[in-house]
N, C-alpha and C. Protein backbone atom coordinates (compact mmCIF):
# COMPACT_ATOMS: atom_id res chain seq x y z
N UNK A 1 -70.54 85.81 -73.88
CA UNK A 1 -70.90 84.65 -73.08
C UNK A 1 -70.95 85.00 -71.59
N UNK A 2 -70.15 85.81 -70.79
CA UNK A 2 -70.22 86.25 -69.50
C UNK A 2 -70.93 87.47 -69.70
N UNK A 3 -71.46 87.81 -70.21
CA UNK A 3 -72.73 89.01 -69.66
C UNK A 3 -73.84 88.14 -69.99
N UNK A 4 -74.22 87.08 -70.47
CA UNK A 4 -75.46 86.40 -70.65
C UNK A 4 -75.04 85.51 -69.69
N UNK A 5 -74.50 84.67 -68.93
CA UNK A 5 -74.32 84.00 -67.54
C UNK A 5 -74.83 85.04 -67.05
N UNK A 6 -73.82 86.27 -66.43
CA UNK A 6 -74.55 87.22 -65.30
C UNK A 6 -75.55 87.70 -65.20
N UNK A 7 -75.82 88.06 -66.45
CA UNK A 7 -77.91 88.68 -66.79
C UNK A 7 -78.66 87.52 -66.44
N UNK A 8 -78.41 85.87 -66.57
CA UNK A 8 -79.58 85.05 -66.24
C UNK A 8 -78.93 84.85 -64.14
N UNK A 9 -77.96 84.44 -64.07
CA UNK A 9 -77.93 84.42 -62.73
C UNK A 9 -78.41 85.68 -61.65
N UNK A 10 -78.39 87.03 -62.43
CA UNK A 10 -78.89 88.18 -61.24
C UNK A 10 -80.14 88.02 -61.54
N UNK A 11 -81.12 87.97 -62.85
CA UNK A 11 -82.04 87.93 -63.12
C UNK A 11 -82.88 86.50 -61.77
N UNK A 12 -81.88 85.60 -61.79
CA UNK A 12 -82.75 84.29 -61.05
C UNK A 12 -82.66 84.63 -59.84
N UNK A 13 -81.95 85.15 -59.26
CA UNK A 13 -81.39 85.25 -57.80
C UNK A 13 -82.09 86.81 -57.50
N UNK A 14 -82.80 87.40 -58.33
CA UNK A 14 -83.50 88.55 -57.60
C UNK A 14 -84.63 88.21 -57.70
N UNK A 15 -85.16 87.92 -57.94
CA UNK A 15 -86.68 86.93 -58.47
C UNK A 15 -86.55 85.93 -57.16
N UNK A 16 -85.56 84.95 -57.03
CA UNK A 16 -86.13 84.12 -55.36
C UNK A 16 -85.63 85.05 -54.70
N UNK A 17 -85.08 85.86 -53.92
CA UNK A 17 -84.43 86.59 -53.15
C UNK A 17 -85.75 87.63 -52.93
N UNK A 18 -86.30 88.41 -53.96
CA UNK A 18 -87.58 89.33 -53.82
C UNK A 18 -88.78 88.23 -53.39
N UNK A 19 -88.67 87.62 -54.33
CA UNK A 19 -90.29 86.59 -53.74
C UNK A 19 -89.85 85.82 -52.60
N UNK A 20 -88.89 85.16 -52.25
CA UNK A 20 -88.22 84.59 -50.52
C UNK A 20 -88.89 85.56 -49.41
N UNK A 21 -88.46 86.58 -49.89
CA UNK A 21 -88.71 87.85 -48.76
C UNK A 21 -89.66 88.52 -48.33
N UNK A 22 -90.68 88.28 -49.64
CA UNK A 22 -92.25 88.68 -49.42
C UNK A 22 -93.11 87.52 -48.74
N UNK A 23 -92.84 85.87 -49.08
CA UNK A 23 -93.63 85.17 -48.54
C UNK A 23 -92.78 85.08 -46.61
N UNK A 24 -91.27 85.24 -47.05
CA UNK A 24 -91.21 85.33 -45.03
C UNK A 24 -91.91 86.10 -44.03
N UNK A 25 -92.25 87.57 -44.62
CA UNK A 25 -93.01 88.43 -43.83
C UNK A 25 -94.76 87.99 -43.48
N UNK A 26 -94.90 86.89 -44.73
CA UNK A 26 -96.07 86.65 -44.43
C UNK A 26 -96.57 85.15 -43.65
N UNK A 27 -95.45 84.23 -43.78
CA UNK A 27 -95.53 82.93 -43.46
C UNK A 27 -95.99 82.89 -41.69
N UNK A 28 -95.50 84.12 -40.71
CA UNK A 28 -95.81 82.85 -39.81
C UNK A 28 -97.20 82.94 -39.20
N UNK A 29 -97.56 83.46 -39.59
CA UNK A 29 -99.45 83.73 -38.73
C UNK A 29 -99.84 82.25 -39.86
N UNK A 30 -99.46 82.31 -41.24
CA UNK A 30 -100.26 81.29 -42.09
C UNK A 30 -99.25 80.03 -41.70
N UNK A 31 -98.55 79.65 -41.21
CA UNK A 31 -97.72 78.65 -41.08
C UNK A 31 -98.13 78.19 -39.76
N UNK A 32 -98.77 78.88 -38.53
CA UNK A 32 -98.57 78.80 -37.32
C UNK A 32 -100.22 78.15 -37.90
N UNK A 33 -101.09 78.76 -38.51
CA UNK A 33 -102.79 78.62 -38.61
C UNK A 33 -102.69 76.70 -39.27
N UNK A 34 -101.97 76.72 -40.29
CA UNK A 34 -101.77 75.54 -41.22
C UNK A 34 -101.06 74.27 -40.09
N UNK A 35 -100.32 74.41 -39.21
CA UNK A 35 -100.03 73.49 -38.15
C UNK A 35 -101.04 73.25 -37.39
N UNK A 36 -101.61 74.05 -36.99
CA UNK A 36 -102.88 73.91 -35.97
C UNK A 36 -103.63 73.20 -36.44
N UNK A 37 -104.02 73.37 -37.64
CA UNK A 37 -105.01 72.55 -37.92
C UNK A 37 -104.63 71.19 -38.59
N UNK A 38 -103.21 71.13 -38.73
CA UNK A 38 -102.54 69.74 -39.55
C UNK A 38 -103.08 68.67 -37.49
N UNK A 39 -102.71 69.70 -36.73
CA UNK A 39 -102.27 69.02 -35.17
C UNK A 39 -104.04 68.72 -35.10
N UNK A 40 -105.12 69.47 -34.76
CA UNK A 40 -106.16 69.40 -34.65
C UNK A 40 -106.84 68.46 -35.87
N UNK A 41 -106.58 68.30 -37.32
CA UNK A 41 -107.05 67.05 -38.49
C UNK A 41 -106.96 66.01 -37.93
N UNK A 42 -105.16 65.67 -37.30
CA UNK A 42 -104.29 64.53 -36.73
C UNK A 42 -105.41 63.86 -35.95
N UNK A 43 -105.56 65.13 -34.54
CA UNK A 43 -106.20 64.21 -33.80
C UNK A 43 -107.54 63.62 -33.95
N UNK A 44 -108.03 64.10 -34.74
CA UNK A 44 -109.63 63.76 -35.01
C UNK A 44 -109.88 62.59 -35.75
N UNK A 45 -108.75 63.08 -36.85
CA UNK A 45 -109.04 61.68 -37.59
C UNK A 45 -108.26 59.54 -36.79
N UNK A 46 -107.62 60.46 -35.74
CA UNK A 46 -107.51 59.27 -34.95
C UNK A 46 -108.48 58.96 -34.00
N UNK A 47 -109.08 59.69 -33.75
CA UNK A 47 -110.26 59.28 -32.97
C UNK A 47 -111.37 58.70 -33.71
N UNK A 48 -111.24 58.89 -34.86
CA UNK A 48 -112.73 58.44 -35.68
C UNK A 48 -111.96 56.79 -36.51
N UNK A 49 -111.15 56.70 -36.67
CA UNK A 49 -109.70 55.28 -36.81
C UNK A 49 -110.28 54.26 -35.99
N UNK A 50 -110.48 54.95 -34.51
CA UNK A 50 -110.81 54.29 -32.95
C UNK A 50 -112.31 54.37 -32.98
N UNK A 51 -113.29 55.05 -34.44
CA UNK A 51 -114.23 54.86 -34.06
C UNK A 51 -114.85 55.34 -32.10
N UNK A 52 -113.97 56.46 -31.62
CA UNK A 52 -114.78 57.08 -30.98
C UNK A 52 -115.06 58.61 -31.24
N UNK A 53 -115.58 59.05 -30.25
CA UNK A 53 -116.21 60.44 -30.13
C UNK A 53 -115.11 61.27 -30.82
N UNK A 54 -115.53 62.44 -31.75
CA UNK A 54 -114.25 63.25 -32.16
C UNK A 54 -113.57 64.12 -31.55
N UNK A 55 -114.28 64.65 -30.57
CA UNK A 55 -114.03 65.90 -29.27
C UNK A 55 -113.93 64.90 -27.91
N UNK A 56 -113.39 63.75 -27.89
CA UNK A 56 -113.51 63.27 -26.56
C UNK A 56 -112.46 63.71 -25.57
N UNK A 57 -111.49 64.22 -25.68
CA UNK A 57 -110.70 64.59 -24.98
C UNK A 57 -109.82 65.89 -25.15
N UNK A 58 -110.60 67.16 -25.04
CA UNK A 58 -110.80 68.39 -25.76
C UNK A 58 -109.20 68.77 -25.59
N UNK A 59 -108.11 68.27 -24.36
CA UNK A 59 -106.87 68.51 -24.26
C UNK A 59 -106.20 68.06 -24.91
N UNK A 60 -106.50 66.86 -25.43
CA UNK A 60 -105.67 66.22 -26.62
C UNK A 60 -105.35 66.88 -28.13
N UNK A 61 -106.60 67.68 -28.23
CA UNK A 61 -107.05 68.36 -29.76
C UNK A 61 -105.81 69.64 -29.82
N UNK A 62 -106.01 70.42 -28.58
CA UNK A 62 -104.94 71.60 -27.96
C UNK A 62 -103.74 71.17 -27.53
N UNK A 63 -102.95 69.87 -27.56
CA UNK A 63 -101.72 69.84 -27.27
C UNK A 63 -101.39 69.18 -29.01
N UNK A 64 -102.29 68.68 -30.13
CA UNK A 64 -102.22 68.54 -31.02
C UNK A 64 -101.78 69.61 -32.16
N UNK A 65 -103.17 70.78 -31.45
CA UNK A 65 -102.83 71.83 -32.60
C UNK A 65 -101.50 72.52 -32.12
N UNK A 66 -101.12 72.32 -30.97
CA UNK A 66 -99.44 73.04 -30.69
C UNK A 66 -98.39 72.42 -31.20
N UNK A 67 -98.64 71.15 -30.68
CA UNK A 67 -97.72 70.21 -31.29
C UNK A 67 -96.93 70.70 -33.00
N UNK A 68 -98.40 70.64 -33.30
CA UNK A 68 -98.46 71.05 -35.34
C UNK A 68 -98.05 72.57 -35.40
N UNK A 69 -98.53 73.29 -35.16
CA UNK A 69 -97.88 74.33 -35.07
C UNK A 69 -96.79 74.87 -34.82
N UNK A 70 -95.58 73.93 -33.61
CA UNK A 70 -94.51 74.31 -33.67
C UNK A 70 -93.46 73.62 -34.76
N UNK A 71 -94.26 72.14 -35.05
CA UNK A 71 -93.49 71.51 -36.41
C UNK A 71 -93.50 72.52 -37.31
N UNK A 72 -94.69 72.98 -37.91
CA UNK A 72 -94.68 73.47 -39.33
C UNK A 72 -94.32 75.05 -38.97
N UNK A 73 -93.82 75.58 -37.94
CA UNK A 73 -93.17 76.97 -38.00
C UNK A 73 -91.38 76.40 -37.95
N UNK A 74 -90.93 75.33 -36.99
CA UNK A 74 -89.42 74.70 -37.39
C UNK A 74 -89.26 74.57 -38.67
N UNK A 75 -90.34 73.88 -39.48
CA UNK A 75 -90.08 73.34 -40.76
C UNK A 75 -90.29 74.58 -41.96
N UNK A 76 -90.54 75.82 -41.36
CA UNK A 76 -90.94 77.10 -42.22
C UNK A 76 -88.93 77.71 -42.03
N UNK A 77 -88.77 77.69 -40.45
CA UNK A 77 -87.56 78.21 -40.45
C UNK A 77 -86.42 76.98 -40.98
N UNK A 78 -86.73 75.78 -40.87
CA UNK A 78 -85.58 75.29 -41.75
C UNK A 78 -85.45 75.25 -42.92
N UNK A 79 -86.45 75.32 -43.53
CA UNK A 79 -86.48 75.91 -45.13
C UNK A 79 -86.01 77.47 -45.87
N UNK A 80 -86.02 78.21 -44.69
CA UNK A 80 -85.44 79.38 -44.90
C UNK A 80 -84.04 79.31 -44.23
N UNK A 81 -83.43 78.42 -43.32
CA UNK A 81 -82.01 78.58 -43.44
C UNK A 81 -81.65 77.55 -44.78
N UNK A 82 -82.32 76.61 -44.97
CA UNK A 82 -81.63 76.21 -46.25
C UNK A 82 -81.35 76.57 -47.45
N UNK A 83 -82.86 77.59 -47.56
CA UNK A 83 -82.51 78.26 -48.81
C UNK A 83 -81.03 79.40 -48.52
N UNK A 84 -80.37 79.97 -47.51
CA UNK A 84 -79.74 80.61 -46.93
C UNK A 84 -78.91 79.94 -47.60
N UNK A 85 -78.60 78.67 -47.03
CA UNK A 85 -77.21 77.90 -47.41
C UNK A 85 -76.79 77.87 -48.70
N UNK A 86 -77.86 77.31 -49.11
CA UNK A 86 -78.11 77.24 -51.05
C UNK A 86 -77.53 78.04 -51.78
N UNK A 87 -78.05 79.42 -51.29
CA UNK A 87 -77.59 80.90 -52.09
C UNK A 87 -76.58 81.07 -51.95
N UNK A 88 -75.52 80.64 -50.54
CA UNK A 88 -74.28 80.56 -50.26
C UNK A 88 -73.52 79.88 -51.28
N UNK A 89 -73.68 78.34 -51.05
CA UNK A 89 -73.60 77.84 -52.06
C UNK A 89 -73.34 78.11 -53.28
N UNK A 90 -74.43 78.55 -53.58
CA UNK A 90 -74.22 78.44 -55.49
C UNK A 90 -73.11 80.16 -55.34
N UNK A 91 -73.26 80.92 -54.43
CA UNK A 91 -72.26 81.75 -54.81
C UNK A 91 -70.92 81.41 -54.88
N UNK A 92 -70.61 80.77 -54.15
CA UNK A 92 -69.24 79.98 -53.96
C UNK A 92 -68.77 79.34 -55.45
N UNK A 93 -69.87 78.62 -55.84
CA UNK A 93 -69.48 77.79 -56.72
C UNK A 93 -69.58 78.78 -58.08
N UNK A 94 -70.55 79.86 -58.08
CA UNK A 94 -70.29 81.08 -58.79
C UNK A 94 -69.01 81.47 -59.28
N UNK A 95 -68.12 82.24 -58.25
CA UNK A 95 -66.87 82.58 -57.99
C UNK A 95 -65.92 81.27 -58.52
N UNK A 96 -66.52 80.43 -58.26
CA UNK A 96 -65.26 79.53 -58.30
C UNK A 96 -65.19 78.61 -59.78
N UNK A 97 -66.47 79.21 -60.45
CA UNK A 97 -66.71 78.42 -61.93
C UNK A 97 -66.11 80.15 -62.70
N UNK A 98 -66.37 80.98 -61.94
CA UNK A 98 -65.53 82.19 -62.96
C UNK A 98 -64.01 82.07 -62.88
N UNK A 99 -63.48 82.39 -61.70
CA UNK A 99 -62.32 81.70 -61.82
C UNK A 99 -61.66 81.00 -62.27
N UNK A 100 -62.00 80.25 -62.33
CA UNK A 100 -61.79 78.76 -63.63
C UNK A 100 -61.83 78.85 -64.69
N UNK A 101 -62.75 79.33 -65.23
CA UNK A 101 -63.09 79.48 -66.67
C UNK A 101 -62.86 80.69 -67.31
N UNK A 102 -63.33 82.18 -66.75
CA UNK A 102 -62.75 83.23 -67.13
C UNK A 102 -61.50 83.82 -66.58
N UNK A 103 -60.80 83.84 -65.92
CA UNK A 103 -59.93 83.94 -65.14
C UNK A 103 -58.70 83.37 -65.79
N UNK A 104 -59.15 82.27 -66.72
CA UNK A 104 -57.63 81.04 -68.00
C UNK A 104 -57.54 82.14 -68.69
N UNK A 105 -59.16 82.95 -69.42
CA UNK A 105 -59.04 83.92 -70.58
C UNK A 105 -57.68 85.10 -70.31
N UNK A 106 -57.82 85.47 -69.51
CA UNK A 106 -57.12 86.54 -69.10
C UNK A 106 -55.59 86.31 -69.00
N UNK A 107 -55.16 85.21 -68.14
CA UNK A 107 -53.74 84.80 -68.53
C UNK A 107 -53.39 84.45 -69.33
């Protein structure tokens, strides 16, 4: 029973831990591109809401796509400290469900 716990928990935790680590190296050029244009959609489609011109105020479009861009790179890095925490987490509670449970066997 404890080598089939540990074979599925290393098995799960190297699998997000390898794939975590390949999409971080790649996220922020595509995270920084995907804000820009969430900031630049934003503003357009409020201008066409207002029924005016879609480019009427070409500074608005560029403090939009920054705007979006620094959300969705915060919201790239708070998702990677959470998953941080998580893994903490469940290790803790790892340790502390062996303890408990295998740890009785032994005494």
């Amino acid at each position: 029973m404890k080598k089939k716990v540990e074979e599925c928990w290393i098995g799960a935790k190297n699998r997000e831990i390898g794939g975590a680590k390949q999409k971080r190296e790649t996220m922020p050029l595509s995270s920084t591109v995907i804000g820009a244009l969430l900031g630049l959609g934003t503003q357009m489609y409020s201008n066409a809401l207002r029924k005016l011109p879609y480019m009427r105020h070409p500074w608005e479009h560029v403090l939009g796509m920054g705007l979006g861009a620094v959300f969705v790179n915060q919201l790239v890095k708070w998702d990677a400290k959470l998953q941080e925490d998580l893994d903490k987490m469940l290790e803790k509670a790892k340790a502390a469900n062996e303890r408990r449970y295998f740890d009785e066997d032994d005494a």
